[in-house]
N, C-alpha and C. Protein backbone atom coordinates (compact mmCIF):
# COMPACT_ATOMS: atom_id res chain seq x y z
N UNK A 1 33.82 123.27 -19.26
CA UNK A 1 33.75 123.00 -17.83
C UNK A 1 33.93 124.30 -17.07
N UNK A 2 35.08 124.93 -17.38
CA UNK A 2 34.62 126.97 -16.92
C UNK A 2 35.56 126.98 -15.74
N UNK A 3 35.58 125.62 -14.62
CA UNK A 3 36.64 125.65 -13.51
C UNK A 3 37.77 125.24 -13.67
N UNK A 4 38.70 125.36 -13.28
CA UNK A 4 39.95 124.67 -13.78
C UNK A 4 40.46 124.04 -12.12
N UNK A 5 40.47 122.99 -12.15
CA UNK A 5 40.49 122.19 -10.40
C UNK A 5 42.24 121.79 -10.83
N UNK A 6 42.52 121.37 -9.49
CA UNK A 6 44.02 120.88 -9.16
C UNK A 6 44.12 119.42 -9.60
N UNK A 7 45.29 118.84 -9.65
CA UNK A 7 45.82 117.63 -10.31
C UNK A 7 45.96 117.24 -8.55
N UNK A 8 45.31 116.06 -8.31
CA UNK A 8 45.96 115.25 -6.96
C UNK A 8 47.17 114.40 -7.39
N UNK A 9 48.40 114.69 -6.99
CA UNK A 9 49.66 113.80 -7.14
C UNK A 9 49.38 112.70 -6.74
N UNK A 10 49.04 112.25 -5.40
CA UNK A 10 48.65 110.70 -5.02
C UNK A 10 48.10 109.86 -6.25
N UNK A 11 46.87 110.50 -6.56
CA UNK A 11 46.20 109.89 -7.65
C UNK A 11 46.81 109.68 -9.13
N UNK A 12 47.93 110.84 -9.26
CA UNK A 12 48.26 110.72 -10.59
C UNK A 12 49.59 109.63 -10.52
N UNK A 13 50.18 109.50 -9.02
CA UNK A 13 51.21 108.58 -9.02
C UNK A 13 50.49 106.84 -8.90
N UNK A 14 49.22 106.86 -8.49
CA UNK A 14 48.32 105.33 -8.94
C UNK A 14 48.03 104.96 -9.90
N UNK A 15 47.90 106.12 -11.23
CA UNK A 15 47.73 105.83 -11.97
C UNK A 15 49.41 105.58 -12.91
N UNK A 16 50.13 106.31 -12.66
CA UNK A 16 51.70 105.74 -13.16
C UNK A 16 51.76 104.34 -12.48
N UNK A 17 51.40 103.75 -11.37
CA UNK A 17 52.33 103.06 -11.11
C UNK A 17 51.14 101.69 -11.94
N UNK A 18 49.85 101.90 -12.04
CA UNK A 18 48.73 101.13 -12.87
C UNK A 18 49.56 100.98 -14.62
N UNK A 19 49.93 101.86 -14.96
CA UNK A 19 50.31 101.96 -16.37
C UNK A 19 51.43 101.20 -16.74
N UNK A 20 52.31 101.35 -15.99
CA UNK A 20 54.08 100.83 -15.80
C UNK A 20 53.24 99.85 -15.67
N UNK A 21 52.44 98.84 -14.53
CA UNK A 21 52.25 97.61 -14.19
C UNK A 21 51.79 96.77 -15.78
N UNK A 22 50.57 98.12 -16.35
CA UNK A 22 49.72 97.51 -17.97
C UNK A 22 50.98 96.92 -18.62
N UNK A 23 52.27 97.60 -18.67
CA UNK A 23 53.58 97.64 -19.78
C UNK A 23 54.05 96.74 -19.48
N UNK A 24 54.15 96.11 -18.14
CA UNK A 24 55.20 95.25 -18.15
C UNK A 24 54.68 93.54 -18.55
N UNK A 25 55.65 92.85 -19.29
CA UNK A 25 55.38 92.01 -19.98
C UNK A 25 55.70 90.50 -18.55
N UNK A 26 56.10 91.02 -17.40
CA UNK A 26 56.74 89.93 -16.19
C UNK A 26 56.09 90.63 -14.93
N UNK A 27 55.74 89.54 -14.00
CA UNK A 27 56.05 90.32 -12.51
C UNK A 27 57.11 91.06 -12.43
N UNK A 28 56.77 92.26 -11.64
CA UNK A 28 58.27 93.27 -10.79
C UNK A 28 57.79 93.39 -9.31
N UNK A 29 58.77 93.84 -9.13
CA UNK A 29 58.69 93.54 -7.28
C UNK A 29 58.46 95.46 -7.12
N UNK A 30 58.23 95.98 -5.72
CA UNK A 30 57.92 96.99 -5.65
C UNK A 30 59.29 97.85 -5.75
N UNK A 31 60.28 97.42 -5.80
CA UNK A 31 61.52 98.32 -5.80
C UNK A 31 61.72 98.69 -7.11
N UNK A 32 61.90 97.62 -7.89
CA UNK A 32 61.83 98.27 -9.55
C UNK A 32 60.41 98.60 -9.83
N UNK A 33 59.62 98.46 -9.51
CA UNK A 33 58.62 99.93 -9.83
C UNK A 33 59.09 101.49 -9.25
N UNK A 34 59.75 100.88 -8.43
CA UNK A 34 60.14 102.91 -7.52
C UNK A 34 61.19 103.20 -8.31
N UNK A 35 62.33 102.15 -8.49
CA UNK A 35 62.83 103.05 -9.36
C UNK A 35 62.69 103.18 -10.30
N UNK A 36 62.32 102.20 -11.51
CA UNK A 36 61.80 102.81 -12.58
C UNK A 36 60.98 103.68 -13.07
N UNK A 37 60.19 103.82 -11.80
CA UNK A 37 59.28 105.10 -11.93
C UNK A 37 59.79 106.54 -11.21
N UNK A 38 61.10 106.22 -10.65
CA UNK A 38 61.73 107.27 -9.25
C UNK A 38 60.85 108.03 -8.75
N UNK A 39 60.16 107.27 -8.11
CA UNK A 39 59.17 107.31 -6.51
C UNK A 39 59.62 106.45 -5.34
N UNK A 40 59.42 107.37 -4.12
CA UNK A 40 60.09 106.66 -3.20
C UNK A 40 59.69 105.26 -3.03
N UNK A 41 59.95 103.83 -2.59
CA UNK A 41 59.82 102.94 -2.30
C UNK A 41 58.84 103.07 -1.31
N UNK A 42 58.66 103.31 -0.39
CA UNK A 42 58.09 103.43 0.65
C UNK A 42 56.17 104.16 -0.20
N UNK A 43 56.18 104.90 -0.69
CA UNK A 43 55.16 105.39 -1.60
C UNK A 43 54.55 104.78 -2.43
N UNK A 44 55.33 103.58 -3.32
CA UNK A 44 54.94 102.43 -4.06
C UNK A 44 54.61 101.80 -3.22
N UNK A 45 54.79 100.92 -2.20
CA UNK A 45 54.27 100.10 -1.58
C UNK A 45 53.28 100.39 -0.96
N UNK A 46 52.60 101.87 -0.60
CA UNK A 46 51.47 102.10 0.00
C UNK A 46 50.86 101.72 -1.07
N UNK A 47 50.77 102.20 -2.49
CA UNK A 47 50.06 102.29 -3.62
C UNK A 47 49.68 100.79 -3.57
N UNK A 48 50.67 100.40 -3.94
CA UNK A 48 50.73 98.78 -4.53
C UNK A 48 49.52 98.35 -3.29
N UNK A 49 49.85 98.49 -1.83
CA UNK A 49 49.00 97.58 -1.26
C UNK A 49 47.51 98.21 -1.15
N UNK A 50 47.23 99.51 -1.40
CA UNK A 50 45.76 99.62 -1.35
C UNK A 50 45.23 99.34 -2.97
N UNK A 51 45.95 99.23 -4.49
CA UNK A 51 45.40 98.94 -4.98
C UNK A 51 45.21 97.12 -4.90
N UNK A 52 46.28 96.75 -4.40
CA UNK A 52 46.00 95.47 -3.81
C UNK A 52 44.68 94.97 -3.50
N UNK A 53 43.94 95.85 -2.25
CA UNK A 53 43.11 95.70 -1.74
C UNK A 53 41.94 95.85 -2.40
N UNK A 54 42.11 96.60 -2.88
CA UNK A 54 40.81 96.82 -4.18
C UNK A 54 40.75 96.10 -4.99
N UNK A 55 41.71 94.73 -5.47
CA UNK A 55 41.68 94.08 -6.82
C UNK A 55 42.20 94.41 -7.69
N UNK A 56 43.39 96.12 -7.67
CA UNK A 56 43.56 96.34 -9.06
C UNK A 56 45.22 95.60 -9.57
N UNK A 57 45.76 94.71 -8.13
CA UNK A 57 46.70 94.85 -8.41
C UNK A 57 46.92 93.34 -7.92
N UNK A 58 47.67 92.20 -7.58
CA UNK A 58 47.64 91.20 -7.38
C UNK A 58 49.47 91.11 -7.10
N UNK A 59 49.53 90.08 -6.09
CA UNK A 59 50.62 89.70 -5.80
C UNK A 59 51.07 88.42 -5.92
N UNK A 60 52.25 87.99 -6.47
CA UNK A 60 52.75 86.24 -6.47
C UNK A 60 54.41 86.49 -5.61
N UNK A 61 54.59 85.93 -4.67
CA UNK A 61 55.20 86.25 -3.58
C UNK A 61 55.67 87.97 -3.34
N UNK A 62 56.52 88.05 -4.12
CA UNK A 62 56.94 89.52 -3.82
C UNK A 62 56.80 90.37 -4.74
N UNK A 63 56.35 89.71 -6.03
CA UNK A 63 56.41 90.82 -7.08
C UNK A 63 54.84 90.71 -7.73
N UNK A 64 54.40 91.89 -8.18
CA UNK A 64 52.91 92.47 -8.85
C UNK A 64 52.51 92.36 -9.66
N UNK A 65 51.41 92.40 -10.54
CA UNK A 65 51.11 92.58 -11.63
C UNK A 65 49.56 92.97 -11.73
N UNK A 66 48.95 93.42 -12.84
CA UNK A 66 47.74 93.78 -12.56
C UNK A 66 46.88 92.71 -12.65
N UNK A 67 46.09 93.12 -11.64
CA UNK A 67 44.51 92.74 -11.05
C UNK A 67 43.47 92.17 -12.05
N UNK A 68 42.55 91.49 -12.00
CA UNK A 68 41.55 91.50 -12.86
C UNK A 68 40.06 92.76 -12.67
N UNK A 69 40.53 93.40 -11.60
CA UNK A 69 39.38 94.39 -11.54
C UNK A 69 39.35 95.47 -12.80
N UNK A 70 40.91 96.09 -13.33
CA UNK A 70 40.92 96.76 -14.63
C UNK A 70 39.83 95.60 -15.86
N UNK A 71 39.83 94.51 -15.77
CA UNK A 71 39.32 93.77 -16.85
C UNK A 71 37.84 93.80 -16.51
N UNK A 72 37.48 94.40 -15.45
CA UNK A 72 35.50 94.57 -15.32
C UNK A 72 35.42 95.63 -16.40
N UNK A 73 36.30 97.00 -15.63
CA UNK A 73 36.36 98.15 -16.41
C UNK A 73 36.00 97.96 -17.82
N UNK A 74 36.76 97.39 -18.39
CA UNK A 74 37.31 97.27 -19.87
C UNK A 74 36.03 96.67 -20.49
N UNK A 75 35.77 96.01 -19.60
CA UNK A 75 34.45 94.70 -20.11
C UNK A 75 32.92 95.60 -20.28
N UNK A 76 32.98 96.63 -19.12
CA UNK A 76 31.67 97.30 -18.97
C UNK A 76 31.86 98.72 -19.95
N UNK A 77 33.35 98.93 -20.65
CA UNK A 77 33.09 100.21 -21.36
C UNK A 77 33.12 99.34 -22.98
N UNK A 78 33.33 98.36 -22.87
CA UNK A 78 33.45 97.34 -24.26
C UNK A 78 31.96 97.44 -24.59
N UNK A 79 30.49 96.89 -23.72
CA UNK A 79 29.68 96.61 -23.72
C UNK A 79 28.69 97.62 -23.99
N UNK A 80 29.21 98.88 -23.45
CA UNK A 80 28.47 100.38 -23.14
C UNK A 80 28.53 100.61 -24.87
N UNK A 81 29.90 100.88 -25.01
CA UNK A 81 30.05 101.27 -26.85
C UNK A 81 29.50 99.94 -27.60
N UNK A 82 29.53 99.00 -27.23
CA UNK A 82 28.31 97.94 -28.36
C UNK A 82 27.38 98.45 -28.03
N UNK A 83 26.25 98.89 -27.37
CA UNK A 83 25.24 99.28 -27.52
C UNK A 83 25.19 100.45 -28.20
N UNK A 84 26.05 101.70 -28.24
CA UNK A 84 25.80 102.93 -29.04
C UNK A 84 26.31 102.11 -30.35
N UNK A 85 26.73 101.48 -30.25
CA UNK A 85 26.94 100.86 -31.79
C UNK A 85 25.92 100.96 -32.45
N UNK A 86 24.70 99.75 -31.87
CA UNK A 86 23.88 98.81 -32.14
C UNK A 86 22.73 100.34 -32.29
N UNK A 87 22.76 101.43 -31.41
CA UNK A 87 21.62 102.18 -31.23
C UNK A 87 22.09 102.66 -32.42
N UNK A 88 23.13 103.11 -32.79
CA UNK A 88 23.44 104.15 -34.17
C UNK A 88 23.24 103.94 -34.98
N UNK A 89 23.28 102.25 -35.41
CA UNK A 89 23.18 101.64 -36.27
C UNK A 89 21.59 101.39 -36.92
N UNK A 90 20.97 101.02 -35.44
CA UNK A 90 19.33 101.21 -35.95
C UNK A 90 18.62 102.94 -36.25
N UNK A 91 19.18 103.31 -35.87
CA UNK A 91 19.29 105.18 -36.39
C UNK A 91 19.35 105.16 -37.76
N UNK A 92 20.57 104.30 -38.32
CA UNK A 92 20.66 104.76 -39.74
C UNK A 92 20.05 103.96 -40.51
N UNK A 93 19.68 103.07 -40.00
CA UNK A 93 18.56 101.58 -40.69
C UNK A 93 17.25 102.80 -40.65
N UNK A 94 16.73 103.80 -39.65
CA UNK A 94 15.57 104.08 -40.01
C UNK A 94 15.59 105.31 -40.70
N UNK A 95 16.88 106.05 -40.95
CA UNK A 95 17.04 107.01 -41.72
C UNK A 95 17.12 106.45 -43.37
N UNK A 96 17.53 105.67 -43.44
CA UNK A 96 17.85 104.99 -44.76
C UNK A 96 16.06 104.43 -45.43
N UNK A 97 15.33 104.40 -44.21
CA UNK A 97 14.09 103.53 -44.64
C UNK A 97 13.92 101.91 -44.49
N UNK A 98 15.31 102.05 -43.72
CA UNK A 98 15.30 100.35 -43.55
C UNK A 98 14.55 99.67 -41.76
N UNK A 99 14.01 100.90 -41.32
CA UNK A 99 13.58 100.36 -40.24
C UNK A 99 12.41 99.97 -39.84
N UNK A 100 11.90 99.28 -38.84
CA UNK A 100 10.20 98.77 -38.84
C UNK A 100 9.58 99.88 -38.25
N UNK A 101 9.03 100.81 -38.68
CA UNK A 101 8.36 101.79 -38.03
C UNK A 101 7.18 101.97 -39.10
């Protein structure tokens, strides 16, 4: 890549607070995400509510958990690698001599 670019903190604290959310096995409310993550409260809750808004994050009265929008993700990079599967696979079907050509 040759450039070496900056780390955005905002972004890298959405993605902590996305990860902590993957781990946890219960709803948590936004305070034990701040502190378990020791980020201000006030900082989690911006997070929490714009990934809110986007779907990545979902609320049941006061406490979070993740969204089903991570599960498009997952679904469309699941689908992407079955096809290099499926392409690699007919690659070696016609390297082998096993293909219709």
């Amino acid at each position: 890549m040759g450039t070496t670019y900056r780390r955005i903190k905002s972004v890298n604290t959405a993605f902590e607070i996305l990860e902590y959310l993957a781990d946890q096995r219960e709803l948590v409310t936004g305070a034990r995400v701040a502190a378990d993550l020791n980020v201000p409260f006030p900082t989690v809750m911006c997070h929490l509510a714009t990934a809110l808004d986007r779907g990545y994050v979902q609320v049941v009265g006061e406490q979070y958990r993740l969204g089903m929008k991570l599960a498009v993700f997952w679904a469309r990079m699941k689908s992407l690698r079955e096809g290099e599967l499926q392409r690699a696979q007919q690659d070696l079907d016609i390297l082998n001599g096993e293909g219709g050509l």
